[in-house]
N, C-alpha and C. Protein backbone atom coordinates (compact mmCIF):
# COMPACT_ATOMS: atom_id res chain seq x y z
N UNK A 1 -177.93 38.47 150.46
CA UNK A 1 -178.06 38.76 149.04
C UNK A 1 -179.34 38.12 148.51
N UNK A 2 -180.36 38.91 147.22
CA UNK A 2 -181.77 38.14 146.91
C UNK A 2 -181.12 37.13 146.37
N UNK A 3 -181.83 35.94 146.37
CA UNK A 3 -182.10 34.81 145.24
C UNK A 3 -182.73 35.32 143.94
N UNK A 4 -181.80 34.11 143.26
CA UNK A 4 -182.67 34.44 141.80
C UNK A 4 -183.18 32.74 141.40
N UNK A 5 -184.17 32.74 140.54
CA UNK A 5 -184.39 31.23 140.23
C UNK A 5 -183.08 30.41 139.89
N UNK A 6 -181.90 30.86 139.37
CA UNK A 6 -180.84 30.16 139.10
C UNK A 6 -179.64 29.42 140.12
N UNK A 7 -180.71 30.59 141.80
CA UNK A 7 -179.92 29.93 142.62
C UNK A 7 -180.49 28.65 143.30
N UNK A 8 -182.11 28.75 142.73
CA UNK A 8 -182.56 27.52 143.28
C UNK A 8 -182.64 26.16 142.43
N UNK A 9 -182.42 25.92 141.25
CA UNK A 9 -182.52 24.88 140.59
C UNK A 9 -183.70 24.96 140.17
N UNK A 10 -184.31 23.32 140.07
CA UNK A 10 -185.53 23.08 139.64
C UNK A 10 -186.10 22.96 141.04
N UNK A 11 -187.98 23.20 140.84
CA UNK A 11 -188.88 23.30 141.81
C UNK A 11 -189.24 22.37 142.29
N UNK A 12 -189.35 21.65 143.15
CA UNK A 12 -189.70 20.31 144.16
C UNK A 12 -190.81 20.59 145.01
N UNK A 13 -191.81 19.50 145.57
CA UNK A 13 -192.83 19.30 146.36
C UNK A 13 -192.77 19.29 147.60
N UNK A 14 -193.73 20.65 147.77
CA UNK A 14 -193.60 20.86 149.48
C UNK A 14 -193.31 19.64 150.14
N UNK A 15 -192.61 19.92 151.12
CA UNK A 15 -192.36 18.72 152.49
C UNK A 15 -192.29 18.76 153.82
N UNK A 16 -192.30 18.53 154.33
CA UNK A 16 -192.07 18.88 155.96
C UNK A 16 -190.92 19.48 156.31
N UNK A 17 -189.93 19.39 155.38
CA UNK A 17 -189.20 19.76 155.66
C UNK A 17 -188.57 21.54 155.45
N UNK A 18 -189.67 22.10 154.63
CA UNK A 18 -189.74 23.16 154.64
C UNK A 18 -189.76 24.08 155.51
N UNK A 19 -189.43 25.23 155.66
CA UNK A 19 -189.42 26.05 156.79
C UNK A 19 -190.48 27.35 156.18
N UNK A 20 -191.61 27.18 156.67
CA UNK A 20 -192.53 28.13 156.04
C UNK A 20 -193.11 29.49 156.70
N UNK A 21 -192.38 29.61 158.17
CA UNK A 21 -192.97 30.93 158.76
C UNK A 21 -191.99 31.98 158.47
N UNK A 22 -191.16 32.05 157.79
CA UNK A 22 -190.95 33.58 157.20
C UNK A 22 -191.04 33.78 155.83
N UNK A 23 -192.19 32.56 155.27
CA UNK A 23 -192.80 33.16 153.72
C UNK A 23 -193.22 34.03 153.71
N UNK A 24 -193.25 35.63 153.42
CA UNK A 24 -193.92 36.85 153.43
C UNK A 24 -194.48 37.20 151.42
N UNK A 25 -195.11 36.81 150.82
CA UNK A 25 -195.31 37.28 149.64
C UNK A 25 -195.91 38.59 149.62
N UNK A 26 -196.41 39.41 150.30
CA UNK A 26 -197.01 40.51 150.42
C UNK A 26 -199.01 40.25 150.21
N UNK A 27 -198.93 39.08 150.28
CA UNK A 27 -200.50 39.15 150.49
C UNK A 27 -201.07 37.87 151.02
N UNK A 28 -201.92 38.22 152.13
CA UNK A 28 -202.07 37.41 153.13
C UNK A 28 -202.73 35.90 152.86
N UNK A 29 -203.57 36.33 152.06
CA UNK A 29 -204.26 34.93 151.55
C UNK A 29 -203.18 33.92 150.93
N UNK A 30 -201.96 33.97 150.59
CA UNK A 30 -201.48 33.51 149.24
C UNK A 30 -200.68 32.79 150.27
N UNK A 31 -200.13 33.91 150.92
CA UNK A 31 -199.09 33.38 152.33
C UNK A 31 -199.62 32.64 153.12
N UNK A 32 -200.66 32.84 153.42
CA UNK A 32 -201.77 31.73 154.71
C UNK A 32 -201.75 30.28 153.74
N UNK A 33 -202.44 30.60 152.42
CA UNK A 33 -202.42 29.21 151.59
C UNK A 33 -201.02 28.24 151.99
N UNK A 34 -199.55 28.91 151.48
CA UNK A 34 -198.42 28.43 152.11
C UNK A 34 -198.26 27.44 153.52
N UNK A 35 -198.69 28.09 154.17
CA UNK A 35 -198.09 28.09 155.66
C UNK A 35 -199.72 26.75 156.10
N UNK A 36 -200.57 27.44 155.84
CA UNK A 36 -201.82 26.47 156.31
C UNK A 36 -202.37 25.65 155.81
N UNK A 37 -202.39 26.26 154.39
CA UNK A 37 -203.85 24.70 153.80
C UNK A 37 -202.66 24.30 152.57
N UNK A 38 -202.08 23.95 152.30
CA UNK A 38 -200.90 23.75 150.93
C UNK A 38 -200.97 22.25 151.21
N UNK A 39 -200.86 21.61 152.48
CA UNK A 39 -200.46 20.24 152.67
C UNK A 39 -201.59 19.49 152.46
N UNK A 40 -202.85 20.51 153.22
CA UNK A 40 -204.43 19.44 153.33
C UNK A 40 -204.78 19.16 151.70
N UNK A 41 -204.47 20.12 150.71
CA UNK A 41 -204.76 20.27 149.57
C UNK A 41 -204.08 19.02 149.01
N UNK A 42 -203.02 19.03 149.17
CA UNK A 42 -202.48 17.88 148.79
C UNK A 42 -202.72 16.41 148.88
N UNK A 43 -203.40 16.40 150.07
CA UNK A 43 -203.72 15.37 151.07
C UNK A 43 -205.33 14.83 150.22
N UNK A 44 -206.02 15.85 149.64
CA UNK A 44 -207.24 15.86 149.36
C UNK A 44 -207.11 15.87 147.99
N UNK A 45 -206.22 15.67 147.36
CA UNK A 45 -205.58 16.00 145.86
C UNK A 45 -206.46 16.86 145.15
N UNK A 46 -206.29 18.51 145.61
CA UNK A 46 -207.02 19.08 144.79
C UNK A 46 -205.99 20.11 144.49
N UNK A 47 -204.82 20.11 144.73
CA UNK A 47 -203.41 21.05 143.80
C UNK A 47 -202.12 19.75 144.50
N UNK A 48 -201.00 20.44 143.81
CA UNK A 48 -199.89 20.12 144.15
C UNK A 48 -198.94 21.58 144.42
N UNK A 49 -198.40 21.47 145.26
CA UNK A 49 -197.75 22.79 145.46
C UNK A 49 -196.56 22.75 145.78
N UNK A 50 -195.37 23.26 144.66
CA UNK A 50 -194.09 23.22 144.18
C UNK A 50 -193.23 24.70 144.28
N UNK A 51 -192.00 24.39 145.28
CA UNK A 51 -191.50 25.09 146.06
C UNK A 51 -190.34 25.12 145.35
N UNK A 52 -189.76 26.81 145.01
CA UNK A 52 -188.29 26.70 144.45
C UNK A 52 -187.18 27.33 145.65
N UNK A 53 -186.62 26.51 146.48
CA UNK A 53 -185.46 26.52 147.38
C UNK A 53 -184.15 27.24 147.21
N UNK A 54 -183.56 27.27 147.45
CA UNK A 54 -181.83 28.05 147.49
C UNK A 54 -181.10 27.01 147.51
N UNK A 55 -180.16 26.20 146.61
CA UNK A 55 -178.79 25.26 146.57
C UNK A 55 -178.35 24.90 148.24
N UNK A 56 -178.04 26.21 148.54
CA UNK A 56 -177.42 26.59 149.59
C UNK A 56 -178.21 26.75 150.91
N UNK A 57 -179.63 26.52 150.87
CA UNK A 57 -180.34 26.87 152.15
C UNK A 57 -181.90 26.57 151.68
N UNK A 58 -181.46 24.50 151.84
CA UNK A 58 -182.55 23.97 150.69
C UNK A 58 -184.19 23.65 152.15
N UNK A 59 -184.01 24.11 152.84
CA UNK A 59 -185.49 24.51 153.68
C UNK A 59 -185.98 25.66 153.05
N UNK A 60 -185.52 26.75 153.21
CA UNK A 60 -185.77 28.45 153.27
C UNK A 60 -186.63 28.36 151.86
N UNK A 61 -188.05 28.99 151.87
CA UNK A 61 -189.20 28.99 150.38
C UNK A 61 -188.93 30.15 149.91
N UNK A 62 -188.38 30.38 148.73
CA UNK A 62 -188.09 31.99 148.02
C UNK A 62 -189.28 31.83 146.98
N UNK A 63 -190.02 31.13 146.52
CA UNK A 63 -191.21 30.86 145.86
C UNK A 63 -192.10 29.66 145.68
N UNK A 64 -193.47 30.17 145.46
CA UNK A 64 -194.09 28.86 145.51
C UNK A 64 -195.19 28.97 144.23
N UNK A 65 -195.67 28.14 143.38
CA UNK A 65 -196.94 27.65 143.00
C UNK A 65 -197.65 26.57 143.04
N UNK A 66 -198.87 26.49 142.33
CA UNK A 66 -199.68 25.22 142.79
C UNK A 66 -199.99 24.81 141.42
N UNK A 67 -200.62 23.32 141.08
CA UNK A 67 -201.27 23.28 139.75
C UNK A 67 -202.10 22.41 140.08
N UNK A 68 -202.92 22.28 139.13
CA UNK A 68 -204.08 21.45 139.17
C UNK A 68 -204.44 21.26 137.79
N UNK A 69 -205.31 19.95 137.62
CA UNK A 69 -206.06 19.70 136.58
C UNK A 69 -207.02 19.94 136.44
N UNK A 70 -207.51 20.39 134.80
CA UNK A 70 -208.84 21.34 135.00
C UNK A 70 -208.61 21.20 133.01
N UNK A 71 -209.24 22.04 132.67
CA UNK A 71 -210.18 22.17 131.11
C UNK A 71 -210.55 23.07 131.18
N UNK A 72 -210.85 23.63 129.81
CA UNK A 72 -211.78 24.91 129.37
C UNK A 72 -213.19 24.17 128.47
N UNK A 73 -213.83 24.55 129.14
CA UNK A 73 -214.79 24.07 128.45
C UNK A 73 -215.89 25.13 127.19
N UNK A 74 -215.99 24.50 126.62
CA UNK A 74 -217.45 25.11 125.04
C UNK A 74 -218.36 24.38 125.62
N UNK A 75 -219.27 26.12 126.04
CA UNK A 75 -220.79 25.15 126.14
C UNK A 75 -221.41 24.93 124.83
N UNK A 76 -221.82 23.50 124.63
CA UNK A 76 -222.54 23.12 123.25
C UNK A 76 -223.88 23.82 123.13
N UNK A 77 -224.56 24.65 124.38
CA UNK A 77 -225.51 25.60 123.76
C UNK A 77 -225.59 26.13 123.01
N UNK A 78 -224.40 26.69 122.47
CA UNK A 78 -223.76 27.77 122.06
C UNK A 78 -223.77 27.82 120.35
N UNK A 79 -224.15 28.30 119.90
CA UNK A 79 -224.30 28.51 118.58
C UNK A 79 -223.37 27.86 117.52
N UNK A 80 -223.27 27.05 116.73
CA UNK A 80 -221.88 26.97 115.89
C UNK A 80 -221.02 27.75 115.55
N UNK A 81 -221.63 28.92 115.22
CA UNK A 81 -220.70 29.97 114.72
C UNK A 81 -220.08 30.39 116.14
N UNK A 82 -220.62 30.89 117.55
CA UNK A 82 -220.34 31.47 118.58
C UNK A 82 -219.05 30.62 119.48
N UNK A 83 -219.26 29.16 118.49
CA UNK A 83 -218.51 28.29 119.24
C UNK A 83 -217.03 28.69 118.66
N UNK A 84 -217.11 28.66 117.07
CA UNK A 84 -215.99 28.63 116.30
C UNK A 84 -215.28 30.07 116.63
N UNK A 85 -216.11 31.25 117.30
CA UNK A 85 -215.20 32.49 117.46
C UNK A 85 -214.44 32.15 118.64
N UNK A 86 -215.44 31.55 119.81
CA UNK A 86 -214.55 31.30 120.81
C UNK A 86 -213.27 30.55 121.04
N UNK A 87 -213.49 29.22 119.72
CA UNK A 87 -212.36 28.46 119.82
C UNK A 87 -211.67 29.02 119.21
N UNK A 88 -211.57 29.99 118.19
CA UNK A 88 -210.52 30.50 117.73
C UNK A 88 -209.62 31.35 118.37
N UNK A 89 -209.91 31.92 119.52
CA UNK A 89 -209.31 32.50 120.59
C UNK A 89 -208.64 31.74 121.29
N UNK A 90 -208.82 30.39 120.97
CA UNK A 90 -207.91 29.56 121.80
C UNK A 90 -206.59 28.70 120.98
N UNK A 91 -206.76 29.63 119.84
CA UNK A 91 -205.62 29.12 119.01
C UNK A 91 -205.63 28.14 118.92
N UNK A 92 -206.96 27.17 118.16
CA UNK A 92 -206.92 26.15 117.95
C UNK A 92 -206.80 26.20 116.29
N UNK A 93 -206.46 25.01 116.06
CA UNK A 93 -206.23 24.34 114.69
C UNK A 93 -208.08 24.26 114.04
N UNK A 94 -208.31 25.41 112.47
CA UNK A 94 -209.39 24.79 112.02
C UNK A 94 -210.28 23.53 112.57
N UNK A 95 -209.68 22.91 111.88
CA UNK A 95 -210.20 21.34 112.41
C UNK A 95 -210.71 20.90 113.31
N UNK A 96 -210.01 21.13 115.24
CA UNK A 96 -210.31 20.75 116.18
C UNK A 96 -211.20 22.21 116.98
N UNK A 97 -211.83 22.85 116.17
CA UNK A 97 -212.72 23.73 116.93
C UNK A 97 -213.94 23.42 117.23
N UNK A 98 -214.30 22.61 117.21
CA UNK A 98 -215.82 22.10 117.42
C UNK A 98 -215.83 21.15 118.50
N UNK A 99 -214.26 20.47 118.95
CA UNK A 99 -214.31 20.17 120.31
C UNK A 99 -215.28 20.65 121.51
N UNK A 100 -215.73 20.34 122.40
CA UNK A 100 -216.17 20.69 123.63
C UNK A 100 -215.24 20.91 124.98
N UNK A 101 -213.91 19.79 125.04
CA UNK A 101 -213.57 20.36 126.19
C UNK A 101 -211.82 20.43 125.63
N UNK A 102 -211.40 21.25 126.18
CA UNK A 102 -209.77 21.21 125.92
C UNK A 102 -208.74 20.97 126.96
N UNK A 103 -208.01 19.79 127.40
CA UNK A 103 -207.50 19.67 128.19
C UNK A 103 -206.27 21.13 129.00
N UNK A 104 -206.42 21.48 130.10
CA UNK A 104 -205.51 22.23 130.91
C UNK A 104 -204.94 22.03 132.02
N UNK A 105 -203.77 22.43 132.61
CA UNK A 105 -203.29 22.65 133.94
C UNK A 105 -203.92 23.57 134.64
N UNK A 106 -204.15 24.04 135.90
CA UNK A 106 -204.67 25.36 135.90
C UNK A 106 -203.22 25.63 137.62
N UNK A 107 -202.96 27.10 136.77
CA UNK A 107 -202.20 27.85 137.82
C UNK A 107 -202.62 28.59 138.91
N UNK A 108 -203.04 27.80 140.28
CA UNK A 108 -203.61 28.06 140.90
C UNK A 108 -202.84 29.32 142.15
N UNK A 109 -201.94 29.54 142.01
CA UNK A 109 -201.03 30.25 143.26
C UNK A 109 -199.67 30.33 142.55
N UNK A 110 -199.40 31.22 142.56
CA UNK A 110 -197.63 31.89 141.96
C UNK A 110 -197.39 32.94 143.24
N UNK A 111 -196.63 32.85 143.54
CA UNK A 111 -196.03 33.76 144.74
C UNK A 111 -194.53 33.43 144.94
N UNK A 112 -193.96 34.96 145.37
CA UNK A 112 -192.59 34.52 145.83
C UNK A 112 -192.24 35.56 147.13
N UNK A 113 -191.08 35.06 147.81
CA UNK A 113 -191.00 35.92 149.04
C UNK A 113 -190.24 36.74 148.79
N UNK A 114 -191.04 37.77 148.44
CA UNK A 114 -190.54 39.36 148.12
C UNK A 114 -189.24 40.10 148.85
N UNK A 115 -188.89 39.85 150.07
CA UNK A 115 -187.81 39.98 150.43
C UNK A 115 -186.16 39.87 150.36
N UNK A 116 -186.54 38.46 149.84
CA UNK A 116 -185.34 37.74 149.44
C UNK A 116 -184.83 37.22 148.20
N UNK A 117 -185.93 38.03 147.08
CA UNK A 117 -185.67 37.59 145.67
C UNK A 117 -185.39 38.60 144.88
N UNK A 118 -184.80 38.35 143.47
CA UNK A 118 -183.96 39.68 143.08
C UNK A 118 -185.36 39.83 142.38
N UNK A 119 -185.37 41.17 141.25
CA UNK A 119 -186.08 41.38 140.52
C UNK A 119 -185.94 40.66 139.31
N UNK A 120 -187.17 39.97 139.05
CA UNK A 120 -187.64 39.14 137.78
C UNK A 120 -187.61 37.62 138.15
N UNK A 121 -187.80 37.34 139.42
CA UNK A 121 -187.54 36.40 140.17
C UNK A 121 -189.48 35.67 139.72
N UNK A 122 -190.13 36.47 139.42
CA UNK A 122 -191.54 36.12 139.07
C UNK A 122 -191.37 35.48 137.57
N UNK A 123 -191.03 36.06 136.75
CA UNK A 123 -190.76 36.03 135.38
C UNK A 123 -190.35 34.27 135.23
N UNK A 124 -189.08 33.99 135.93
CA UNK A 124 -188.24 33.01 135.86
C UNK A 124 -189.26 32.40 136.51
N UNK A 125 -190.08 31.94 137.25
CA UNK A 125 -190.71 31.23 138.26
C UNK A 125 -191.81 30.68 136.84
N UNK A 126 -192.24 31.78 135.64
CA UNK A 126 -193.36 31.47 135.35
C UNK A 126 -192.62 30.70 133.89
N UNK A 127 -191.60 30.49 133.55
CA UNK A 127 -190.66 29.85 132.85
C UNK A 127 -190.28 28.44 132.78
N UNK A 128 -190.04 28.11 134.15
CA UNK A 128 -190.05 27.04 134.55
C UNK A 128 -191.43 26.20 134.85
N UNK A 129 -192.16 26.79 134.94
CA UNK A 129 -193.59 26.47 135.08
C UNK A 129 -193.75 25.85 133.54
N UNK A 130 -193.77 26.93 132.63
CA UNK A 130 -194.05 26.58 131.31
C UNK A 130 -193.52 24.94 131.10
N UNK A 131 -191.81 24.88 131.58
CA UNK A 131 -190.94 24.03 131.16
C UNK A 131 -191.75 22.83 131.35
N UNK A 132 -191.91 22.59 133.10
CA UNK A 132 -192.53 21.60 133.51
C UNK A 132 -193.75 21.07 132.90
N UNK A 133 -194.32 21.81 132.81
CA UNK A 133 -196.35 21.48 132.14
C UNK A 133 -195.83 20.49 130.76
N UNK A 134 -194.99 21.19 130.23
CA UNK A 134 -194.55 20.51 128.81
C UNK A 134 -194.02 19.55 128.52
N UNK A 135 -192.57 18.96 129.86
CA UNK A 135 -192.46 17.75 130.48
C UNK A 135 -193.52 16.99 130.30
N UNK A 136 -194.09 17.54 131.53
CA UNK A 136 -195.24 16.24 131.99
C UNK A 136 -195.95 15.82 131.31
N UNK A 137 -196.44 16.76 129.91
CA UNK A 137 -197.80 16.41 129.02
C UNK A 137 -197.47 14.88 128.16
N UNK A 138 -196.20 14.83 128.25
CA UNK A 138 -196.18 13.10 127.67
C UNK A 138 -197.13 12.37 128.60
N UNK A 139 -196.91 12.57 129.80
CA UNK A 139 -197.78 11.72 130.54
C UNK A 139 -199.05 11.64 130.10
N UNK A 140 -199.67 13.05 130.58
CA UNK A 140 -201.09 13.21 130.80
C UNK A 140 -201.43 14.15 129.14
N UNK A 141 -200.89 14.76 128.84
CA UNK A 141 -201.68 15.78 127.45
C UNK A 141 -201.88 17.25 127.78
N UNK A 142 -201.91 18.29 127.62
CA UNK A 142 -202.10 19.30 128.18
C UNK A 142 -202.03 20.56 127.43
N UNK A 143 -202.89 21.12 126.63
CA UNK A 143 -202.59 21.88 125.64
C UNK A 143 -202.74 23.52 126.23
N UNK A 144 -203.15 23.69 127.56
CA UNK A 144 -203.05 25.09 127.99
C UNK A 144 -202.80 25.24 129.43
N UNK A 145 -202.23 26.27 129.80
CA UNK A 145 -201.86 26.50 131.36
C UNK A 145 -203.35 27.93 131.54
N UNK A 146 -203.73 27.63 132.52
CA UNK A 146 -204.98 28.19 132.66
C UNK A 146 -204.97 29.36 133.93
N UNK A 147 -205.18 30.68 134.36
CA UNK A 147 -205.17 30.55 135.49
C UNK A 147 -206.66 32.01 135.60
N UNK A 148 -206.84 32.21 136.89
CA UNK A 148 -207.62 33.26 137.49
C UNK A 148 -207.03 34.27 138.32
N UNK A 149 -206.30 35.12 137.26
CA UNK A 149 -205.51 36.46 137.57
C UNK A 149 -206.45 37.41 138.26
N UNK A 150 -205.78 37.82 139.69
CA UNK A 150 -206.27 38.79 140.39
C UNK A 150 -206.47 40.10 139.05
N UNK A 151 -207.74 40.91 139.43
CA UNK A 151 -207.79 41.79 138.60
C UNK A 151 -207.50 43.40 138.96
N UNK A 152 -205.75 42.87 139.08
CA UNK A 152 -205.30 44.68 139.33
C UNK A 152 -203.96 44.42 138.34
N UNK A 153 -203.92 45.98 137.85
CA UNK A 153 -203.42 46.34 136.43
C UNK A 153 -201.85 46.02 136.34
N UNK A 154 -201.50 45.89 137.73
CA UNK A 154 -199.84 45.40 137.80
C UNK A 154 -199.99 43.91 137.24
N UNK A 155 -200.92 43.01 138.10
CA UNK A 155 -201.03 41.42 137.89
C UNK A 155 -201.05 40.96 136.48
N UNK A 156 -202.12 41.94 136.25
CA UNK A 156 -202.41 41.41 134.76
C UNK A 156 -201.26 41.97 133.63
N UNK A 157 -200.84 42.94 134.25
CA UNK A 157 -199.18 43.02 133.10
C UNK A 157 -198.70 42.32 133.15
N UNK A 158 -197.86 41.77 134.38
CA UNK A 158 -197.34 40.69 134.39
C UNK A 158 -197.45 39.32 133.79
N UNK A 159 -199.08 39.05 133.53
CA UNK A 159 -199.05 38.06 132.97
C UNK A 159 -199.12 37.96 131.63
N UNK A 160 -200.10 39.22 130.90
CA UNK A 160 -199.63 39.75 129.34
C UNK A 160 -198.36 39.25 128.92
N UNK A 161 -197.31 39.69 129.94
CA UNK A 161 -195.72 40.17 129.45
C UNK A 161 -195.35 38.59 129.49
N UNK A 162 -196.16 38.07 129.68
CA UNK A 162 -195.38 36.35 129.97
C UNK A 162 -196.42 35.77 128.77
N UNK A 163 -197.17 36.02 128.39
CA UNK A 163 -197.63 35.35 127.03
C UNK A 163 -198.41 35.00 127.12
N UNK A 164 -199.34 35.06 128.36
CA UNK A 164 -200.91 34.81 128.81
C UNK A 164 -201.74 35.95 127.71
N UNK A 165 -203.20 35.15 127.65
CA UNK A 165 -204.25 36.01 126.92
C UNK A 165 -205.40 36.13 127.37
N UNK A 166 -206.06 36.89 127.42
CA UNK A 166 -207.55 36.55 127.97
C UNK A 166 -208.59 35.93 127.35
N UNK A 167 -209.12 34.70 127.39
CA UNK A 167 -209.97 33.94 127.22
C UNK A 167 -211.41 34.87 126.63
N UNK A 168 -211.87 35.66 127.33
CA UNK A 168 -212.85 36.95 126.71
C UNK A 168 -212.02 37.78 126.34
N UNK A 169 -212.79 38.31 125.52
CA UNK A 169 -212.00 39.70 125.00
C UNK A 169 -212.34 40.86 125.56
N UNK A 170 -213.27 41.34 126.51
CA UNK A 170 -213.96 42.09 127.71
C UNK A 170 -213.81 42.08 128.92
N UNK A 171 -214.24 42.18 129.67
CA UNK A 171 -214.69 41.81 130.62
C UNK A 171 -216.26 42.09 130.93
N UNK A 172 -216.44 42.47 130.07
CA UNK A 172 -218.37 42.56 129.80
C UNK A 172 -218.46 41.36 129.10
N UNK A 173 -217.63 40.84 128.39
CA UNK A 173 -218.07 39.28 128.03
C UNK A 173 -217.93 37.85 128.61
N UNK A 174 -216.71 38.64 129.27
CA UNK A 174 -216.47 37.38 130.62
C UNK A 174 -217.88 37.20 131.68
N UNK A 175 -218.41 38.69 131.98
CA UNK A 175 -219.13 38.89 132.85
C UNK A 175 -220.48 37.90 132.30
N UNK A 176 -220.53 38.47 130.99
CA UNK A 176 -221.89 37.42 130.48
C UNK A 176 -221.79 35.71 130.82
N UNK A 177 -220.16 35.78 130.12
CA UNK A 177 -220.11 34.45 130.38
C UNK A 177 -219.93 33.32 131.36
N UNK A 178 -219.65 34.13 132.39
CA UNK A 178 -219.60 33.60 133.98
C UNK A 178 -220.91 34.14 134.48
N UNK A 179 -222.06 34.45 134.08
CA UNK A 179 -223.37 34.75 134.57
C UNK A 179 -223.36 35.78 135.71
N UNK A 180 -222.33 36.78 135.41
CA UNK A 180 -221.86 37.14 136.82
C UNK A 180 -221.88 38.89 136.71
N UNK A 181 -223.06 39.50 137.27
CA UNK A 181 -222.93 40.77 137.07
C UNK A 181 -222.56 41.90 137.70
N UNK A 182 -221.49 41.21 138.71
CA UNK A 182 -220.39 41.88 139.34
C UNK A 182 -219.28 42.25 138.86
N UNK A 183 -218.72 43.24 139.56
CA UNK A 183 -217.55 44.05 139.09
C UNK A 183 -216.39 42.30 139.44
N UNK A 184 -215.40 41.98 138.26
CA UNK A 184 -214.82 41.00 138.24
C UNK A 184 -213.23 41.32 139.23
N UNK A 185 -213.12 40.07 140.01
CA UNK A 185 -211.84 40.10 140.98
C UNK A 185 -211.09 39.52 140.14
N UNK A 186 -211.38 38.64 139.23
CA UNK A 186 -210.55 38.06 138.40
C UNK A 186 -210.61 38.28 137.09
N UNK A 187 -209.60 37.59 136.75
CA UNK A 187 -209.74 37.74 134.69
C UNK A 187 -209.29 35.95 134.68
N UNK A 188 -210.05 35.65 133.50
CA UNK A 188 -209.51 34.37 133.01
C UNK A 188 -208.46 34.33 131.66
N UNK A 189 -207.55 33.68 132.33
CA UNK A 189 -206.08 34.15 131.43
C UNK A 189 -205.95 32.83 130.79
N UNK A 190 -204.98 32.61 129.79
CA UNK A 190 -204.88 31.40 129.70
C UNK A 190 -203.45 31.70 128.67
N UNK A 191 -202.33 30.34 129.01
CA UNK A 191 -200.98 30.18 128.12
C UNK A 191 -201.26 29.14 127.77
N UNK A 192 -201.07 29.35 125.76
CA UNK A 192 -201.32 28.16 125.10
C UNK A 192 -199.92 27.45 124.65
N UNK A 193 -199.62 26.46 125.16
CA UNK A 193 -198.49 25.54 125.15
C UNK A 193 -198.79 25.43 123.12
N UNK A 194 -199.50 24.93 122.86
CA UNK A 194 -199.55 24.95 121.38
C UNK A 194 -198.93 26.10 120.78
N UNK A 195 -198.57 27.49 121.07
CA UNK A 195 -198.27 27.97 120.75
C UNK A 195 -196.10 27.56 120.23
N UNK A 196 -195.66 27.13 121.42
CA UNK A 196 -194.83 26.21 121.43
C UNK A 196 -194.04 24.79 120.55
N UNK A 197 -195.25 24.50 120.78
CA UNK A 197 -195.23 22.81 119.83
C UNK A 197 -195.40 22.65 119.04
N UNK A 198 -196.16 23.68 118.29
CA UNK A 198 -197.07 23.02 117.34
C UNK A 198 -195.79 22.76 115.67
């Protein structure tokens, strides 16, 4: 029978004790990340990567993501006025738009093993995500979950439908703004926890 997030609880940190060769997410890079580099990353502290298990069959990975610390940054080149449109896209408060950097998480890897999970098993994954970031920000502070959405039209629904926005309002402006005059693999998304708290 699929799993649903309710059969796994809350998400815990990869371990050895995981059983990771029949993670299948349907795409190879995401799955290789899993299985190969998830631990060195860790090791090198450049993500943490948090595994949601089954009650009942607490090795077996029915999903995984990663997070990391990271910011959005305002380049101060940038015009006053050019600054204040951009920060306003970030649903900031009047006041604090003239900031330069804004603290974030960034969602580096969301995947789940497509086989064995019911439908909306993504949804719930990106829920609990929210939960956690919001936890933790007593610690550390954290006013946005950040990520670099593959750019195909299923992905990016998905993340619309979860309350992500795009940071440009283009992608001819992203393109300017990443100096980058290639056709884009990604979109820069971003969930504002302020939206939440405030």
């Amino acid at each position: 029978m699929p799993y649903s997030v309710a059969d796994c609880g809350l998400p815990h940190q990869l371990d050895d004790f995981h059983e990771l060769e029949n993670f299948d997410c349907g795409r190879n890079f995401m799955t290789s990340f899993l299985q190969k580099k998830a631990k060195a990353y860790w090791k090198q502290r450049l993500c943490v990567t948090h595994v949601f298990t089954p009650l009942d069959n607490p090795s077996f990975v029915a999903g995984y993501f990663t997070l990391s610390a990271d910011s959005i940054q305002i380049d101060i080149s940038m015009g006053k006025t050019e600054r204040r449109v951009k920060t306003k896209r970030l649903g900031m408060p009047h006041e604090k738009r003239l900031l330069h950097t804004y603290p974030a998480v960034k969602l580096g890897m969301l995947a789940k093993n497509t086989a064995f999970v019911e439908k909306g098993f993504g949804r719930d994954m990106i829920k609990a995500i929210k939960s956690i970031v919001l936890n933790d920000s007593g610690i550390y502070c954290c006013r946005y979950i950040i990520i670099d959405a593959i750019n195909d039209p299923g992905i990016i629904k998905f993340y619309l439908d979860n309350g992500f926005e795009f940071l440009y309002e283009s992608e001819e402006d992203e393109k300017v703004a990443m100096n980058d005059p290639d056709e884009l693999t990604t979109r820069y998304m971003l969930y504002n926890l302020g939206a939440i708290t405030d």
